[in-house]
PDB file of N, CA and C in Angstrom:
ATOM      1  N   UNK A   1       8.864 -38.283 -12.323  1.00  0.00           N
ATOM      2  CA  UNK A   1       7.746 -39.221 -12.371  1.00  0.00           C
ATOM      3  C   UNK A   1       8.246 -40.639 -12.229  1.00  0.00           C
ATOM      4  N   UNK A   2       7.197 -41.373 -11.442  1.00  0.00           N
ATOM      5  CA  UNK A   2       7.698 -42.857 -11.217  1.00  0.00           C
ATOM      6  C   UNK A   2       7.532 -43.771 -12.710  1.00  0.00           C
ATOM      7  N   UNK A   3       7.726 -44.517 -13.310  1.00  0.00           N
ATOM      8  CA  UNK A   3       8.256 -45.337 -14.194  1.00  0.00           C
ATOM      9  C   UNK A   3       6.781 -46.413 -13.795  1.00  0.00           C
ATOM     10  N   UNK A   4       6.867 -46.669 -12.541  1.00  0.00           N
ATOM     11  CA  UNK A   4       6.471 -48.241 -12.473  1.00  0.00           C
ATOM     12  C   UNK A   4       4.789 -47.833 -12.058  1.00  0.00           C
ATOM     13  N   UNK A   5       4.419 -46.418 -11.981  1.00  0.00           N
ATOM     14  CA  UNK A   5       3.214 -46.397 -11.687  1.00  0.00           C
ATOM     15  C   UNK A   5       2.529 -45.942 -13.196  1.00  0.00           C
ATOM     16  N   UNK A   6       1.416 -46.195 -13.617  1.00  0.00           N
ATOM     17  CA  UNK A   6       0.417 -46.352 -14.759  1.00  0.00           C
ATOM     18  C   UNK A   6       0.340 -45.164 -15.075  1.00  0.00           C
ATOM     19  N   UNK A   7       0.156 -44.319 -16.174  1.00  0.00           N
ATOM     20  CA  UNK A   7      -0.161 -43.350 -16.259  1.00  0.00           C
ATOM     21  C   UNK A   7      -2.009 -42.858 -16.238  1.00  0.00           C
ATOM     22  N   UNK A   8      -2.481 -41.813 -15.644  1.00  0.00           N
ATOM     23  CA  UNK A   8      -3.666 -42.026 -15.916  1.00  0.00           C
ATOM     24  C   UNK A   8      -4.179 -40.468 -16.215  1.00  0.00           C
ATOM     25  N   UNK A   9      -4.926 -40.680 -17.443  1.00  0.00           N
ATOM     26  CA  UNK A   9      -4.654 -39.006 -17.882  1.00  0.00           C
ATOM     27  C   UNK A   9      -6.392 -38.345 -16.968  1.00  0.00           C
ATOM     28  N   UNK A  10      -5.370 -37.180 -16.765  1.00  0.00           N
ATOM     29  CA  UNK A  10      -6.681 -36.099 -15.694  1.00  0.00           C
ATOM     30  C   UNK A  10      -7.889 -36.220 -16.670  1.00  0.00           C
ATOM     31  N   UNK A  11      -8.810 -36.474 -15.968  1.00  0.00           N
ATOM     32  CA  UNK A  11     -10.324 -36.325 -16.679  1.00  0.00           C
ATOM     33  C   UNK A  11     -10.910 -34.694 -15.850  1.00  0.00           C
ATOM     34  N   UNK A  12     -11.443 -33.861 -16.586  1.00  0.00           N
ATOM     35  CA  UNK A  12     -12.243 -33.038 -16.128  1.00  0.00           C
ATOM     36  C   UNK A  12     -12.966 -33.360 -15.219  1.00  0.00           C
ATOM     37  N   UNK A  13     -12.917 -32.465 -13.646  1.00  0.00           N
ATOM     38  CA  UNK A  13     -14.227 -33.230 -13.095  1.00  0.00           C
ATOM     39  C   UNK A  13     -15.654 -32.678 -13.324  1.00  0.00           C
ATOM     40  N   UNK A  14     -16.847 -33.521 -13.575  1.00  0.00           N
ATOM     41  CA  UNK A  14     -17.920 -33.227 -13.748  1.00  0.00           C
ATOM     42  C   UNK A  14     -18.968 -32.695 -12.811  1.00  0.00           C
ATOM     43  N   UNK A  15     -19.371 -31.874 -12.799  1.00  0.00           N
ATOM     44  CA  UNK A  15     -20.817 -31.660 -11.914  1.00  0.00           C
ATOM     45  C   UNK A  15     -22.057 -32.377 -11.737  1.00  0.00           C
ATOM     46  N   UNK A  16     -21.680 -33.596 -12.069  1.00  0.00           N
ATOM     47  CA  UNK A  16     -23.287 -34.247 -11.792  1.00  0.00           C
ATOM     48  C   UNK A  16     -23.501 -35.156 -10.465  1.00  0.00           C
ATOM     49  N   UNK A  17     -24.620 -34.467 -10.556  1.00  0.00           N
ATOM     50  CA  UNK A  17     -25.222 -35.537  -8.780  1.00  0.00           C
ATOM     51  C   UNK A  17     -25.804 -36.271  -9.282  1.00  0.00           C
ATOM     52  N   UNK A  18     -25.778 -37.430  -8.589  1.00  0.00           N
ATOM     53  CA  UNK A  18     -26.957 -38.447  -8.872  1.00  0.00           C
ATOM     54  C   UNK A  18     -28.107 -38.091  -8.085  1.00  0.00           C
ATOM     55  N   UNK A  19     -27.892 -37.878  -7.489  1.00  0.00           N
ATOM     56  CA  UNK A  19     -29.254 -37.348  -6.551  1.00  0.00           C
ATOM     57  C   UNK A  19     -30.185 -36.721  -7.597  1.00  0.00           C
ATOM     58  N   UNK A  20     -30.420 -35.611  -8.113  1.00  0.00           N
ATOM     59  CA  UNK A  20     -31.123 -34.912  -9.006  1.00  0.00           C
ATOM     60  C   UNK A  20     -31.706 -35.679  -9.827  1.00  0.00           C
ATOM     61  N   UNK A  21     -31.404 -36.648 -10.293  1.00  0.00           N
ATOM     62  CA  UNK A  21     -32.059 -37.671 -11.233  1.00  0.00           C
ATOM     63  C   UNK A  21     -33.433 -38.034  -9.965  1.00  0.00           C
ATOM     64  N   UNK A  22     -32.636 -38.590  -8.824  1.00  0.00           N
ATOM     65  CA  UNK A  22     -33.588 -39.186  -8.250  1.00  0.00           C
ATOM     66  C   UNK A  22     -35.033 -38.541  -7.634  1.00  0.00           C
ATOM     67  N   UNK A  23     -34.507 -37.065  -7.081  1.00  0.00           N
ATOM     68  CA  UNK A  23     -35.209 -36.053  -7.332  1.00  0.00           C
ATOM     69  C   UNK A  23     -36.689 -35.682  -8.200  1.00  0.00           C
ATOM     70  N   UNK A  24     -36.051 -36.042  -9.182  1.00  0.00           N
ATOM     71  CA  UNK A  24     -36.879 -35.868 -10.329  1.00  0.00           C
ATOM     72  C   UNK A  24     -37.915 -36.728 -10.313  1.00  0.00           C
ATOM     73  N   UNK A  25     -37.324 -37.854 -10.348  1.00  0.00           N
ATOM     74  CA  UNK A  25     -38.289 -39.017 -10.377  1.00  0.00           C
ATOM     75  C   UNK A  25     -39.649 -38.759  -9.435  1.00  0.00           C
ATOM     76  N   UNK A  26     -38.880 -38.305  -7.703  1.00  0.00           N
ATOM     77  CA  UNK A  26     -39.713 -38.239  -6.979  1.00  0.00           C
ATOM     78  C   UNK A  26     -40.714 -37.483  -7.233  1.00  0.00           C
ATOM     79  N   UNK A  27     -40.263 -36.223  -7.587  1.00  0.00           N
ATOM     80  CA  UNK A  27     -41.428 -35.046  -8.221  1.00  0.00           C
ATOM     81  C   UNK A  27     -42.205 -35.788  -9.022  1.00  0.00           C
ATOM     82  N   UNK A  28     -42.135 -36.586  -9.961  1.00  0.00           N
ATOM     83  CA  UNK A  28     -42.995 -36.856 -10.588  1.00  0.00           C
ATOM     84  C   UNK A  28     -44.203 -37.821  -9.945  1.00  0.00           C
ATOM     85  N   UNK A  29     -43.685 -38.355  -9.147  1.00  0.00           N
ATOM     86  CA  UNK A  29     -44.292 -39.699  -8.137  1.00  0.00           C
ATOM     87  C   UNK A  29     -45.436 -38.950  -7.184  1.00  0.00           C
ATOM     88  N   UNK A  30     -44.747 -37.733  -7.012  1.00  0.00           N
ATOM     89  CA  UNK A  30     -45.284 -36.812  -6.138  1.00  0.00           C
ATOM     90  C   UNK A  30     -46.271 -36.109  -6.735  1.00  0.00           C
ATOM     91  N   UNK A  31     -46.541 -35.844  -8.112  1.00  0.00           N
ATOM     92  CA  UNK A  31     -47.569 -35.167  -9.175  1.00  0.00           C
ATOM     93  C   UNK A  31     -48.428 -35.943  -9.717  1.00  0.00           C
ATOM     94  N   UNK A  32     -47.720 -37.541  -9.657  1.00  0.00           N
ATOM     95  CA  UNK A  32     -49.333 -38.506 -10.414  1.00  0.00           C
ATOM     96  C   UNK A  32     -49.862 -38.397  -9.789  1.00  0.00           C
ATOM     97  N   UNK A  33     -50.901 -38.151  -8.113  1.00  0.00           N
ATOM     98  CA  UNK A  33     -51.899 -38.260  -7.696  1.00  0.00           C
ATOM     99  C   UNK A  33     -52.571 -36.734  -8.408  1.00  0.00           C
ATOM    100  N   UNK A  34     -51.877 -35.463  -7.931  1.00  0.00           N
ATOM    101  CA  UNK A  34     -52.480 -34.318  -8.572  1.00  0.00           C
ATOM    102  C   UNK A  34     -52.869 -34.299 -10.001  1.00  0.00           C
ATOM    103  N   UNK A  35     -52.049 -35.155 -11.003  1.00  0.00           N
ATOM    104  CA  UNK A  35     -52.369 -35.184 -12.329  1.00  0.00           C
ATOM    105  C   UNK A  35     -53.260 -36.019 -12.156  1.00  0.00           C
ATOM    106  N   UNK A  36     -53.674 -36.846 -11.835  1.00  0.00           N
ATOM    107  CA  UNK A  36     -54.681 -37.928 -12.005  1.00  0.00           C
ATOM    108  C   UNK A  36     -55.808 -37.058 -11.279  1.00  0.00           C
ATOM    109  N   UNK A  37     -56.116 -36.281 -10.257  1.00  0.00           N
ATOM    110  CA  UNK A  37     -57.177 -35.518  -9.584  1.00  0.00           C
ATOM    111  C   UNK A  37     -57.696 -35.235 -10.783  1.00  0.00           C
ATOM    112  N   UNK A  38     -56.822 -34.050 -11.500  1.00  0.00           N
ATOM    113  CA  UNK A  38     -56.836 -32.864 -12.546  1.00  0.00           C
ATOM    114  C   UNK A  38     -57.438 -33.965 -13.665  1.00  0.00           C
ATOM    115  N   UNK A  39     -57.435 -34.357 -14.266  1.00  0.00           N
ATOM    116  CA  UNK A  39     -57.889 -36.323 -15.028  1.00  0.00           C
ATOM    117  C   UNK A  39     -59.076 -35.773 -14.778  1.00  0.00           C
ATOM    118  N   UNK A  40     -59.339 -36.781 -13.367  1.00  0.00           N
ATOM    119  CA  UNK A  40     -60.626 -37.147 -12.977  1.00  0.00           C
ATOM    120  C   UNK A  40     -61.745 -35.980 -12.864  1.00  0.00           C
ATOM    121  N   UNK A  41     -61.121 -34.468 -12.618  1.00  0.00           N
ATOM    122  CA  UNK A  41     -62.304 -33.668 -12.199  1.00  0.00           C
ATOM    123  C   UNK A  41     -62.580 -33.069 -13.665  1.00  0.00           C
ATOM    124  N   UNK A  42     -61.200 -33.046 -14.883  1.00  0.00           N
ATOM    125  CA  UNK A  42     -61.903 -32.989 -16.117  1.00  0.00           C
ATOM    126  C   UNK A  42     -62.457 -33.567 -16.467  1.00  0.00           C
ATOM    127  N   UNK A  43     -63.007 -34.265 -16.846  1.00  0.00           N
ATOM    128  CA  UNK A  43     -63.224 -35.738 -17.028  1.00  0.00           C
ATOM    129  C   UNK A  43     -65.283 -35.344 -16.421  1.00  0.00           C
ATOM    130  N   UNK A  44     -65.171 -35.433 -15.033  1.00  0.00           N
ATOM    131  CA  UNK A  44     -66.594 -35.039 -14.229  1.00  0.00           C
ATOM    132  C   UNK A  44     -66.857 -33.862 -15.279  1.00  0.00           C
ATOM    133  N   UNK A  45     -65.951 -32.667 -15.470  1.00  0.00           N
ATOM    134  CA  UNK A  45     -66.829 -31.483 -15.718  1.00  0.00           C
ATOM    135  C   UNK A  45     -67.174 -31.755 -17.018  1.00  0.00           C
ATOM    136  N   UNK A  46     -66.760 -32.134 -17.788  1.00  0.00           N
ATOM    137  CA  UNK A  46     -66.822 -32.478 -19.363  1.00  0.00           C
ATOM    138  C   UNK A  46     -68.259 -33.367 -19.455  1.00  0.00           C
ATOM    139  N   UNK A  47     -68.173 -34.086 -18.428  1.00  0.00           N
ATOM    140  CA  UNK A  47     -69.104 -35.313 -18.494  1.00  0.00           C
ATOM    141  C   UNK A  47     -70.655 -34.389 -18.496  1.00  0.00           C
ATOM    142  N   UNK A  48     -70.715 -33.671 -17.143  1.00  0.00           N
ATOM    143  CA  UNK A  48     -71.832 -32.675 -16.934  1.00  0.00           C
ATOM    144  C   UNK A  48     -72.079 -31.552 -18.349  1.00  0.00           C
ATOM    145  N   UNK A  49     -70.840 -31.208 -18.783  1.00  0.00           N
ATOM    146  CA  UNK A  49     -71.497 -30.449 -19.767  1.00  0.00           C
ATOM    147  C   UNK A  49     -72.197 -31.050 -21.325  1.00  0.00           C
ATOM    148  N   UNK A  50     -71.380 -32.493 -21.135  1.00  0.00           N
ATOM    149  CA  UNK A  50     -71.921 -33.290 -22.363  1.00  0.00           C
ATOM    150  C   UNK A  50     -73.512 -33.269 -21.868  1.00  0.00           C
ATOM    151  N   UNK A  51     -73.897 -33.794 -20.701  1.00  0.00           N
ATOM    152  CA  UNK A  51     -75.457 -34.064 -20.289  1.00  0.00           C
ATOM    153  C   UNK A  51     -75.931 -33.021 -20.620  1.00  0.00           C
ATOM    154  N   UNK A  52     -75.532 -31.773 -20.073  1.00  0.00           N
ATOM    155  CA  UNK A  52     -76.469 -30.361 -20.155  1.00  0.00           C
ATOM    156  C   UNK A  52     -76.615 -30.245 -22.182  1.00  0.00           C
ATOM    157  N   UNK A  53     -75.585 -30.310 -22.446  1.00  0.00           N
ATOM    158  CA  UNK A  53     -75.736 -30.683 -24.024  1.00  0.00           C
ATOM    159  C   UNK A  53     -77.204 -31.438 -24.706  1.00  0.00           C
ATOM    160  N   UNK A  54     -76.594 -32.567 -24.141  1.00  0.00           N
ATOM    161  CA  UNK A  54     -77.877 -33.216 -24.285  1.00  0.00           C
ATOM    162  C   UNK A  54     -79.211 -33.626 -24.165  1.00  0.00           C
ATOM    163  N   UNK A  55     -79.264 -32.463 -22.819  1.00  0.00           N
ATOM    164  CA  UNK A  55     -80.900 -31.858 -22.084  1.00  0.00           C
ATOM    165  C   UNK A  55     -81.009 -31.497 -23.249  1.00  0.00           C
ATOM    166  N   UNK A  56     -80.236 -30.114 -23.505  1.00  0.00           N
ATOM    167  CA  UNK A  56     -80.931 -28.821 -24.265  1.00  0.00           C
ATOM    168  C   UNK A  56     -81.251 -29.399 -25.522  1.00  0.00           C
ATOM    169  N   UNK A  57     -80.542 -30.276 -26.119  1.00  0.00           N
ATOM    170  CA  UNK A  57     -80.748 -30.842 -27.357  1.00  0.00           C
ATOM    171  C   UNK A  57     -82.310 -31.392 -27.218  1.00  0.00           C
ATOM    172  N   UNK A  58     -82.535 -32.275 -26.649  1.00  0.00           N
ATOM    173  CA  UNK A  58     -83.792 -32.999 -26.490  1.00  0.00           C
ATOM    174  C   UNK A  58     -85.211 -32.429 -26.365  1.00  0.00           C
TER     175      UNK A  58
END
C-alpha cells in the first residue's frame, strides 16, 4: 500500500435510485386530478341524498 495516498474505508454500496423518489412524487401528481374527481362526485352524491332526505322529511 502507498503511504502518501489517504486511506478511505469501503462503504457498502447501496441500492438506492433517486429516481423512485421522483417517481413517486409523479404518481401522486398523476392521482390529484382522480382524487379530486372521486371528492367532487362524493360530494354531488351525498349532496342529492341530503335533498332526497329532506323532501321526505318535509
Amino acid at each position: 500500500m502507498d503511504a502518501s495516498l489517504p486511506k478511505t474505508p469501503e462503504q457498502p454500496k447501496r441500492r438506492y435510485r433517486p429516481g423512485r423518489r421522483f417517481s413517486l412524487s409523479v404518481l401522486a401528481l398523476l392521482a390529484l386530478p382522480f382524487l379530486l374527481l372521486a371528492a367532487v362526485w362524493l360530494a354531488l352524491r351525498f349532496e342529492g341524498v341530503r335533498r332526497a332526505v329532506i323532501e321526505t322529511a318535509a
